[in-house]
C-alpha atoms as a PDB file:
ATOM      1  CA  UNK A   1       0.472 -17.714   3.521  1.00  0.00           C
ATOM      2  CA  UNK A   2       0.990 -14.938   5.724  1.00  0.00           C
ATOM      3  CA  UNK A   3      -0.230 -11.325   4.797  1.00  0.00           C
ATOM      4  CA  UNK A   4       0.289  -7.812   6.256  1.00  0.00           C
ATOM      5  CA  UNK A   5      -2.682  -5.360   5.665  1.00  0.00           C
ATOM      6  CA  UNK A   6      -1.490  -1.286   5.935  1.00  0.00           C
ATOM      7  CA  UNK A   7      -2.363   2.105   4.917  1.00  0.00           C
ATOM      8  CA  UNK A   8      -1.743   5.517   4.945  1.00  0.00           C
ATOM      9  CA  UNK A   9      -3.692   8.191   4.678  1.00  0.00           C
ATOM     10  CA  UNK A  10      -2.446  11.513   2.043  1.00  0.00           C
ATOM     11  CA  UNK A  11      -0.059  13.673   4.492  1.00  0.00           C
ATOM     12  CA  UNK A  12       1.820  11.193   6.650  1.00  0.00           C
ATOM     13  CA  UNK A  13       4.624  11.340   4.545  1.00  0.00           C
ATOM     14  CA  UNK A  14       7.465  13.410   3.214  1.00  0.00           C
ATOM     15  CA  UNK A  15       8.436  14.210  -0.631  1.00  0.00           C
ATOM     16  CA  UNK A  16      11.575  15.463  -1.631  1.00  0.00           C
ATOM     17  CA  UNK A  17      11.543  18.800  -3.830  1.00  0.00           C
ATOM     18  CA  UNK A  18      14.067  20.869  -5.591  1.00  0.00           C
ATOM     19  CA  UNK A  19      14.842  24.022  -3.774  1.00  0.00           C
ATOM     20  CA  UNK A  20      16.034  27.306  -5.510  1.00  0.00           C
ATOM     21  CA  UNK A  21      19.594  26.170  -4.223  1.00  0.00           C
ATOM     22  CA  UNK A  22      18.905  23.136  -6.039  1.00  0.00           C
ATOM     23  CA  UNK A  23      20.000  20.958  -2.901  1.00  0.00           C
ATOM     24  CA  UNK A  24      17.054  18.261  -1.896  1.00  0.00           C
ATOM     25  CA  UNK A  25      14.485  19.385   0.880  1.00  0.00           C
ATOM     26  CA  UNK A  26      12.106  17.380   2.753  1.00  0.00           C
ATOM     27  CA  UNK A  27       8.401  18.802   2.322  1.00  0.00           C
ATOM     28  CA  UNK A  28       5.970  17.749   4.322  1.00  0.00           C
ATOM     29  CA  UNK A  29       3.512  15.215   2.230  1.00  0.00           C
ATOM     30  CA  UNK A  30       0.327  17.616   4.070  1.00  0.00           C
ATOM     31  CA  UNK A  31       1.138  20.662   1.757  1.00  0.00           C
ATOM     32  CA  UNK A  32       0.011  18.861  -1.555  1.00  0.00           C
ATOM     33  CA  UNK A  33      -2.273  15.812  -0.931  1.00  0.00           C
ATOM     34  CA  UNK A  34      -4.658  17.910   1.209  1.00  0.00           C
ATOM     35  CA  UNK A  35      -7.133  17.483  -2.281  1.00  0.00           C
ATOM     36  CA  UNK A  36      -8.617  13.954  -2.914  1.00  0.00           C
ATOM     37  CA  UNK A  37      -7.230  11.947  -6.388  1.00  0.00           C
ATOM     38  CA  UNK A  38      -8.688  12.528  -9.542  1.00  0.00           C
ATOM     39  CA  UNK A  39     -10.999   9.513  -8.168  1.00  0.00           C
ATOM     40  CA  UNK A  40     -11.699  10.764  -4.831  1.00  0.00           C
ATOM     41  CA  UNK A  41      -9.485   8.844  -2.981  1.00  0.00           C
ATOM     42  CA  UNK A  42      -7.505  10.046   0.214  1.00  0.00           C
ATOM     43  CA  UNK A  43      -6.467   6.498   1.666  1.00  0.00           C
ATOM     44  CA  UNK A  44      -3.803   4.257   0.580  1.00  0.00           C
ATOM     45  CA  UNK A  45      -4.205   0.438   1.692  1.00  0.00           C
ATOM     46  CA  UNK A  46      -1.477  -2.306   1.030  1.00  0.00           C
ATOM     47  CA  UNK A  47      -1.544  -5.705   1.129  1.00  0.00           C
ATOM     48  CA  UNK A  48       1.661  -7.580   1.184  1.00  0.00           C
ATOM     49  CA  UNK A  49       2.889 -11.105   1.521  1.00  0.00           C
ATOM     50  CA  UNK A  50       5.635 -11.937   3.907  1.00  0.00           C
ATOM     51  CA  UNK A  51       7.289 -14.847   2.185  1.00  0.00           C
ATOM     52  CA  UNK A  52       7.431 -13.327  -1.587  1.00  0.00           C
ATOM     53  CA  UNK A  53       6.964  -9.888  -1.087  1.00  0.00           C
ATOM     54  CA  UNK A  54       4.237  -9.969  -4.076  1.00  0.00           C
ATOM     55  CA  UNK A  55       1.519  -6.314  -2.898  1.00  0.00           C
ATOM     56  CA  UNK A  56      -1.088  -5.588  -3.553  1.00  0.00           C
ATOM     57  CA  UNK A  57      -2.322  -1.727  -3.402  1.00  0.00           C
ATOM     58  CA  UNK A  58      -5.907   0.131  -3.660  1.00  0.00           C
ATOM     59  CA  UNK A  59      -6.564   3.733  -3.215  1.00  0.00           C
ATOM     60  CA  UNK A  60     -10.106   4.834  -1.359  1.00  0.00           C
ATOM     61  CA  UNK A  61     -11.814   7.673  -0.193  1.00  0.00           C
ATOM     62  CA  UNK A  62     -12.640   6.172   3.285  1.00  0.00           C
ATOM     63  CA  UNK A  63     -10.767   3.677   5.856  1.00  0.00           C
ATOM     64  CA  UNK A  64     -13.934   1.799   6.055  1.00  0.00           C
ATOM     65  CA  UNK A  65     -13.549   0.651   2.424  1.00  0.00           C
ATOM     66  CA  UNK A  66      -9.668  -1.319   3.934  1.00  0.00           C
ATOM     67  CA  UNK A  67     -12.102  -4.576   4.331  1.00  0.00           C
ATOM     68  CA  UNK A  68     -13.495  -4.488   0.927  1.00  0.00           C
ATOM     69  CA  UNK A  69     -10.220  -4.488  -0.402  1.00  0.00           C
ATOM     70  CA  UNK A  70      -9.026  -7.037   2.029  1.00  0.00           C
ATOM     71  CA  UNK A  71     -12.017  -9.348   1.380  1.00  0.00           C
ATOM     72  CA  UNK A  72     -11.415  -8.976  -2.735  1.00  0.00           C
ATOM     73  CA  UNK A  73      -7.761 -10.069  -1.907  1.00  0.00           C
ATOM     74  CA  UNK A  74      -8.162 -13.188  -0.125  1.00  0.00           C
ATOM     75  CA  UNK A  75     -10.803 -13.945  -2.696  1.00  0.00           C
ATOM     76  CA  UNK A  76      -8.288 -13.980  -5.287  1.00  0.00           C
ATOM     77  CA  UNK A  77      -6.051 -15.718  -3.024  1.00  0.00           C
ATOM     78  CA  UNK A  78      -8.378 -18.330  -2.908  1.00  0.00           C
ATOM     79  CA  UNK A  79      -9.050 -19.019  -6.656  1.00  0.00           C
ATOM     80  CA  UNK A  80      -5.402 -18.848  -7.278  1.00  0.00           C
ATOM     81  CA  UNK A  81      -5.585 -21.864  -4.901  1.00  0.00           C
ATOM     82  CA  UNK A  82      -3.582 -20.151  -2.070  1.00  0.00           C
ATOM     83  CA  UNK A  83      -4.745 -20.299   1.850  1.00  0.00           C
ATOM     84  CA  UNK A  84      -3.860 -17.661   4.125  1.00  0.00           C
ATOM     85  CA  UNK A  85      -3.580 -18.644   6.547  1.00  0.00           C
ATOM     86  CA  UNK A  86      -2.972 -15.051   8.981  1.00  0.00           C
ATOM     87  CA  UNK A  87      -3.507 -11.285   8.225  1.00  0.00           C
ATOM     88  CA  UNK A  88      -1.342  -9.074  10.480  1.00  0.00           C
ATOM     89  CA  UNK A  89      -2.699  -5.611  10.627  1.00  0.00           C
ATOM     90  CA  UNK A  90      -2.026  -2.599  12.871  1.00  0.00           C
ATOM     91  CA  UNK A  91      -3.833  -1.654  15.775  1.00  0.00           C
ATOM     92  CA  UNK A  92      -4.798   1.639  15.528  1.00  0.00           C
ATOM     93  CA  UNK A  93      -7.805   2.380  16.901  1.00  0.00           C
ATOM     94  CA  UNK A  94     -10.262   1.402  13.618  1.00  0.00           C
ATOM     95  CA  UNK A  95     -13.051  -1.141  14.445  1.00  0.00           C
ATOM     96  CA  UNK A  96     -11.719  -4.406  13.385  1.00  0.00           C
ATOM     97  CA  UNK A  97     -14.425  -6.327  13.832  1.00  0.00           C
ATOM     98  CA  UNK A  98     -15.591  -6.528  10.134  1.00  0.00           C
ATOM     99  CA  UNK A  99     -11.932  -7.098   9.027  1.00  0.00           C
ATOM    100  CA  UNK A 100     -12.246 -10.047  11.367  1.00  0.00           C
ATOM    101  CA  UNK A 101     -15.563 -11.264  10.156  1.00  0.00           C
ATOM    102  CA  UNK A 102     -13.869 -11.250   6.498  1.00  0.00           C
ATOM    103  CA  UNK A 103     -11.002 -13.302   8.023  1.00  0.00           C
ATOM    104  CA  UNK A 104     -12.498 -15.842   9.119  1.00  0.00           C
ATOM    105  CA  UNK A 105     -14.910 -16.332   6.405  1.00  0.00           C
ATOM    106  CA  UNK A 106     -11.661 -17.543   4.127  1.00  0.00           C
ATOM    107  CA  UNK A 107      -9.988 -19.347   7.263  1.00  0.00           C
ATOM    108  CA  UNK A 108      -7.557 -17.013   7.922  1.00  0.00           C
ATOM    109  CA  UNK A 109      -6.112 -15.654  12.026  1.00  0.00           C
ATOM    110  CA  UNK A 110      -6.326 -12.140  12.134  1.00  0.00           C
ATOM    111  CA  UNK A 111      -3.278 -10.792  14.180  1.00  0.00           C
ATOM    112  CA  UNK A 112      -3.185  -7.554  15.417  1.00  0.00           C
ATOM    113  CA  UNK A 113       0.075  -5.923  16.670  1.00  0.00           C
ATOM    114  CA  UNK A 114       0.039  -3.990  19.646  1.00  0.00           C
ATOM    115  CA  UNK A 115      -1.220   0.128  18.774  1.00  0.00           C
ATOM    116  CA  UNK A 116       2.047   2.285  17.469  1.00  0.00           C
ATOM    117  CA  UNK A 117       4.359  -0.356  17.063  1.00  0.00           C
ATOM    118  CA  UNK A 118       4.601  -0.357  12.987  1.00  0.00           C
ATOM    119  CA  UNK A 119       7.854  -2.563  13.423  1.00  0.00           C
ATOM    120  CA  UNK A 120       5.611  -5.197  14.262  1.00  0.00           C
ATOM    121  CA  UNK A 121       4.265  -5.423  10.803  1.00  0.00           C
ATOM    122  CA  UNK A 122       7.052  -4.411   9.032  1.00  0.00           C
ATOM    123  CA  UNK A 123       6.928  -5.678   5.447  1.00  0.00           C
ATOM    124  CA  UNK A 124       3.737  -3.535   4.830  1.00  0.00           C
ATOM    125  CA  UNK A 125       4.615  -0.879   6.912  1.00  0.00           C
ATOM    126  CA  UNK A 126       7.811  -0.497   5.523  1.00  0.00           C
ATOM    127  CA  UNK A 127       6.565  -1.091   1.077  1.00  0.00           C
ATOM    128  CA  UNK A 128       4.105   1.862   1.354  1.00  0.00           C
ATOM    129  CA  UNK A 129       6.593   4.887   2.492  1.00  0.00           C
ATOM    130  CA  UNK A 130       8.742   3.174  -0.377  1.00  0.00           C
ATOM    131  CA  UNK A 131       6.239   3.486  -2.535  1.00  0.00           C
ATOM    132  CA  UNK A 132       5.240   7.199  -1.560  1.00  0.00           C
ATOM    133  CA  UNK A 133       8.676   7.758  -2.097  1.00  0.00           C
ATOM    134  CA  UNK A 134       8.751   6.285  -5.819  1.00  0.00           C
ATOM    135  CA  UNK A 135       5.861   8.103  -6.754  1.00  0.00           C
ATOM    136  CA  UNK A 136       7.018  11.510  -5.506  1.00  0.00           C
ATOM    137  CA  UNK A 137      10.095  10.812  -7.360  1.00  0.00           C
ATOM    138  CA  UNK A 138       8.420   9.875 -10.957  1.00  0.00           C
ATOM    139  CA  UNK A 139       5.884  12.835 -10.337  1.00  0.00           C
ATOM    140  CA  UNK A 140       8.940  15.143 -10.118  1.00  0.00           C
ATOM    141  CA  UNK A 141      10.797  13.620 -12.414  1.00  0.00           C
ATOM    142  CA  UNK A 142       7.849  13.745 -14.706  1.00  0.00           C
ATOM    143  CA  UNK A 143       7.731  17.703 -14.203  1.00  0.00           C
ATOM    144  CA  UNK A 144       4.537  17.821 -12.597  1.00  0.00           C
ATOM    145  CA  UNK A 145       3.216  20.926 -10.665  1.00  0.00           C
ATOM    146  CA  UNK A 146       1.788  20.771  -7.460  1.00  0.00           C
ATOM    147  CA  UNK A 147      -1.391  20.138  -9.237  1.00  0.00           C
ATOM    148  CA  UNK A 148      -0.746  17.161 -10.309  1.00  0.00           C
ATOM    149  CA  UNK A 149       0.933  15.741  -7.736  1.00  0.00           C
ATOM    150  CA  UNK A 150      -1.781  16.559  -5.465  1.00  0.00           C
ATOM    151  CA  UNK A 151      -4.468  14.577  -7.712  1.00  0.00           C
ATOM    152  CA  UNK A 152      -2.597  12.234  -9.403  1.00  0.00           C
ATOM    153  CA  UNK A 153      -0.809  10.501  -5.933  1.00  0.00           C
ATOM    154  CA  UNK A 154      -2.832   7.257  -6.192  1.00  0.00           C
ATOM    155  CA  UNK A 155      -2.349   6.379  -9.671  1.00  0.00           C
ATOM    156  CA  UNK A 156       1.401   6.807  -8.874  1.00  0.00           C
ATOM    157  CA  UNK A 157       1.180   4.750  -6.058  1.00  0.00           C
ATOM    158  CA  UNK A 158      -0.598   1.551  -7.935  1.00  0.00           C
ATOM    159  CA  UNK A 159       2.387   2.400 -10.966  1.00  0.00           C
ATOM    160  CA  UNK A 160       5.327   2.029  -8.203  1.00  0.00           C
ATOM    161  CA  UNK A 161       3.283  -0.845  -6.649  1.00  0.00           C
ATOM    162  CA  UNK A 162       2.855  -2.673 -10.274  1.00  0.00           C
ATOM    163  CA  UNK A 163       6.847  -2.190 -11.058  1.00  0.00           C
ATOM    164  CA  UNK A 164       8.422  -3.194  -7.437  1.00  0.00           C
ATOM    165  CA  UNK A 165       6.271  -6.422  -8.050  1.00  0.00           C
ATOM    166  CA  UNK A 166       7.704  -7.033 -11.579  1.00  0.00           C
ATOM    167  CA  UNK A 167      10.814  -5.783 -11.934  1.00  0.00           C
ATOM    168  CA  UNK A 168      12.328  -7.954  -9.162  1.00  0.00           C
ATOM    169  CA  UNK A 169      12.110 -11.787  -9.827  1.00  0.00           C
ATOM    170  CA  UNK A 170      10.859 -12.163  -6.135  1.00  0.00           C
ATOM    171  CA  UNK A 171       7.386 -11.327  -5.748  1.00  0.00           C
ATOM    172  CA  UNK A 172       5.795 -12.719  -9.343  1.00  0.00           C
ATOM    173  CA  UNK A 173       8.270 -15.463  -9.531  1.00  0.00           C
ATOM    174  CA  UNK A 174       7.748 -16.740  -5.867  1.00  0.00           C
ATOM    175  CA  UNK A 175       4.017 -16.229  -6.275  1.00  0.00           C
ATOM    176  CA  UNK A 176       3.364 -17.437  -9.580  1.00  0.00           C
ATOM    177  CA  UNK A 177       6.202 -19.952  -9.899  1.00  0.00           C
ATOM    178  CA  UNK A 178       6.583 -18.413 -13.487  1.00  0.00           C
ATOM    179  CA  UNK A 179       8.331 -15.231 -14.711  1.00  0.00           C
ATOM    180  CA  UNK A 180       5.154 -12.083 -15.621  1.00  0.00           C
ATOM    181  CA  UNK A 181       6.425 -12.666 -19.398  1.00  0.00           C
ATOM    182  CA  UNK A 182       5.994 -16.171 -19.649  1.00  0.00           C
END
């Protein structure tokens, strides 16, 4: 099994919002995650496999906490009976050396792609902007003001993460080799 490891940290991206003309505008994400989550969280990580697209997605108040949540993945990799085998991640300047200490305690290759090259890892890189996107939309859907959207970002995030992994047949079939329902 091969895994991608990303994040992104509240204000990288864009959300759409309804302007007075009532035409779509791109906002920049900065203006309304500058506040933590209800939890404290200001970090988004993802964790996604390559071959079924199955993610997995935690929210945390510091990068440092991106190994915890890699090391509690590949442990329940490991008593679904899976081996991974590599865990591509992104250069970007964070000490990796306790990421690689994790990897290597369940067998796996940590691969890191060369600094500002997200293409490189693209399954990850490419499920959390989705995701961003999906949860700006249900917040404003929703009718949430800026509030809200500001503190409740991460909970959005792990809803859009929980549907994109059920509502295809892809990830939970692929992974589990059984539909969710069954």
């Amino acid at each position: 099994m091969r895994i991608g490891l990303g994040k992104t940290e509240g204000g990288e991206e864009s959300i759409l919002t309804r302007g007075e003309d009532t035409r779509f505008q791109t906002i920049p994400r900065r203006d309304w995650t500058v506040r933590r989550t209800i939890g404290g969280s200001k970090y988004a990580f993802s964790i996604v496999d390559d071959f079924t697209r199955k993610g997995w997605i935690k929210t945390a108040a510091r990068k440092s906490q991106m190994t915890e949540f890699a090391k509690d993945v590949l442990k329940e990799l490991k008593s679904l009976e899976y081996s991974t085998k590599f865990v591509r991640c992104d250069n970007a300047g964070e000490n990796p050396t306790p990421l690689k200490k994790v990897c290597s305690d369940f067998g796996a290759q940590m691969e890191l792609t060369a600094p500002y090259t997200p293409r490189m890892n693209g399954v990850v890189e490419r499920r959390l902007p989705i995701l961003v996107t999906r949860a700006n939309a249900a917040m404003m859907t929703a009718g949430l003001n800026d509030e809200a959207k500001a503190r409740l970002w991460g909970e959005a995030m792990n809803y859009q993460n929980d549907t994109e992994n059920m509502t295809r047949d892809t990830p939970e079939t692929l992974f589990y080799i059984k539909t969710p329902l069954n």
